[in-house]
Protein backbone atom coordinates (compact mmCIF):
# COMPACT_ATOMS: atom_id res chain seq x y z
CA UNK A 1 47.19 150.52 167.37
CA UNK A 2 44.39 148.23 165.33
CA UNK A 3 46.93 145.61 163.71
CA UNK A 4 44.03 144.02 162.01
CA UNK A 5 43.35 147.76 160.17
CA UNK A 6 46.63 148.35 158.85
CA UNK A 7 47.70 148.45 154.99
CA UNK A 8 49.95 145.68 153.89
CA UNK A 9 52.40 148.80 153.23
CA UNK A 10 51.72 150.06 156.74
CA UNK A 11 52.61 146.66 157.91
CA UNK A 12 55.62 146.43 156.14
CA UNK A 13 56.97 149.25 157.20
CA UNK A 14 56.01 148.49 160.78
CA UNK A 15 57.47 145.17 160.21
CA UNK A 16 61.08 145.97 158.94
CA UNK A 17 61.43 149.20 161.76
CA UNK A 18 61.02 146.37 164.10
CA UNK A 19 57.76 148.41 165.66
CA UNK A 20 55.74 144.95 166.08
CA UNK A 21 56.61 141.55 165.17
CA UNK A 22 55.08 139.08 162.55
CA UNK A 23 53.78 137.38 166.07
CA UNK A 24 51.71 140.69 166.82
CA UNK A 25 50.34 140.89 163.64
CA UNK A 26 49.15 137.20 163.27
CA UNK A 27 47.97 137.37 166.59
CA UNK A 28 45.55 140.24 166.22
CA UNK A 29 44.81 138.96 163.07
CA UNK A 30 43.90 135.33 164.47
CA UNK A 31 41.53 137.54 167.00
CA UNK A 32 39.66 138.82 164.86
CA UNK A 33 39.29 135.84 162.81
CA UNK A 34 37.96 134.29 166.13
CA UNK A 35 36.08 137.30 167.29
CA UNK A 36 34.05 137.46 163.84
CA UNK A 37 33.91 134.41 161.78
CA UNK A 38 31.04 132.96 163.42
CA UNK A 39 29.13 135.58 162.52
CA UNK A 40 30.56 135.61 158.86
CA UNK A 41 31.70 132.27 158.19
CA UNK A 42 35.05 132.77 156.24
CA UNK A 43 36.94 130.75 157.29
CA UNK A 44 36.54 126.54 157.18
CA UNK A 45 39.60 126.12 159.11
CA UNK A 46 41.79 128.60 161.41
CA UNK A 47 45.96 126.99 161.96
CA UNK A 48 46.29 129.31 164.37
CA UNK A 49 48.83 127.35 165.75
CA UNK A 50 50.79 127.08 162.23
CA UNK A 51 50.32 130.62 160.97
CA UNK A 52 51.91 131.51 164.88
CA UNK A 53 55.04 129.14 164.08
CA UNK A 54 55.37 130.82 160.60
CA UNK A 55 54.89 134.38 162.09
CA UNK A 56 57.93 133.01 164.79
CA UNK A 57 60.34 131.79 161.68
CA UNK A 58 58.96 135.58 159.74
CA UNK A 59 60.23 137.34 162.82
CA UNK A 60 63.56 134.98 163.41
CA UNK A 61 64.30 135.97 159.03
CA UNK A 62 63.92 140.09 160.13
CA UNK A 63 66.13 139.47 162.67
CA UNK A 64 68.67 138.70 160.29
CA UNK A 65 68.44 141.14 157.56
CA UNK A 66 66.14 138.95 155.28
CA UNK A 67 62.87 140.50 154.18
């Protein structure tokens, strides 16, 4: 499955079925930052390592019920 093409709906859903984690998701997301920004330049700066700690905490909220 291509995380990175997925609506935010899609995602949602995907999300709160527990099918992938807000870890997956970031993570393909942060690859394709790094697999095309150079070429496109979007991006100054890429906290990969933050937006992976805020995916963890996104993930550890599902787990309880929150949404």
């Amino acid at each position: 499955m291509d995380l990175h093409a997925l609506t935010i709906d899609q995602a949602k859903r995907l999300l709160v079925g527990r099918e992938i984690s807000s870890v997956d998701l970031v993570t393909a997301m942060l690859d394709r930052i790094e697999t095309h920004d150079a070429k496109v330049g979007a991006f100054l700066t890429v906290d990969r390592k933050g937006a992976l700690a805020a995916a963890s905490e996104a993930d550890a909220c599902l787990a309880t019920g929150v949404d």
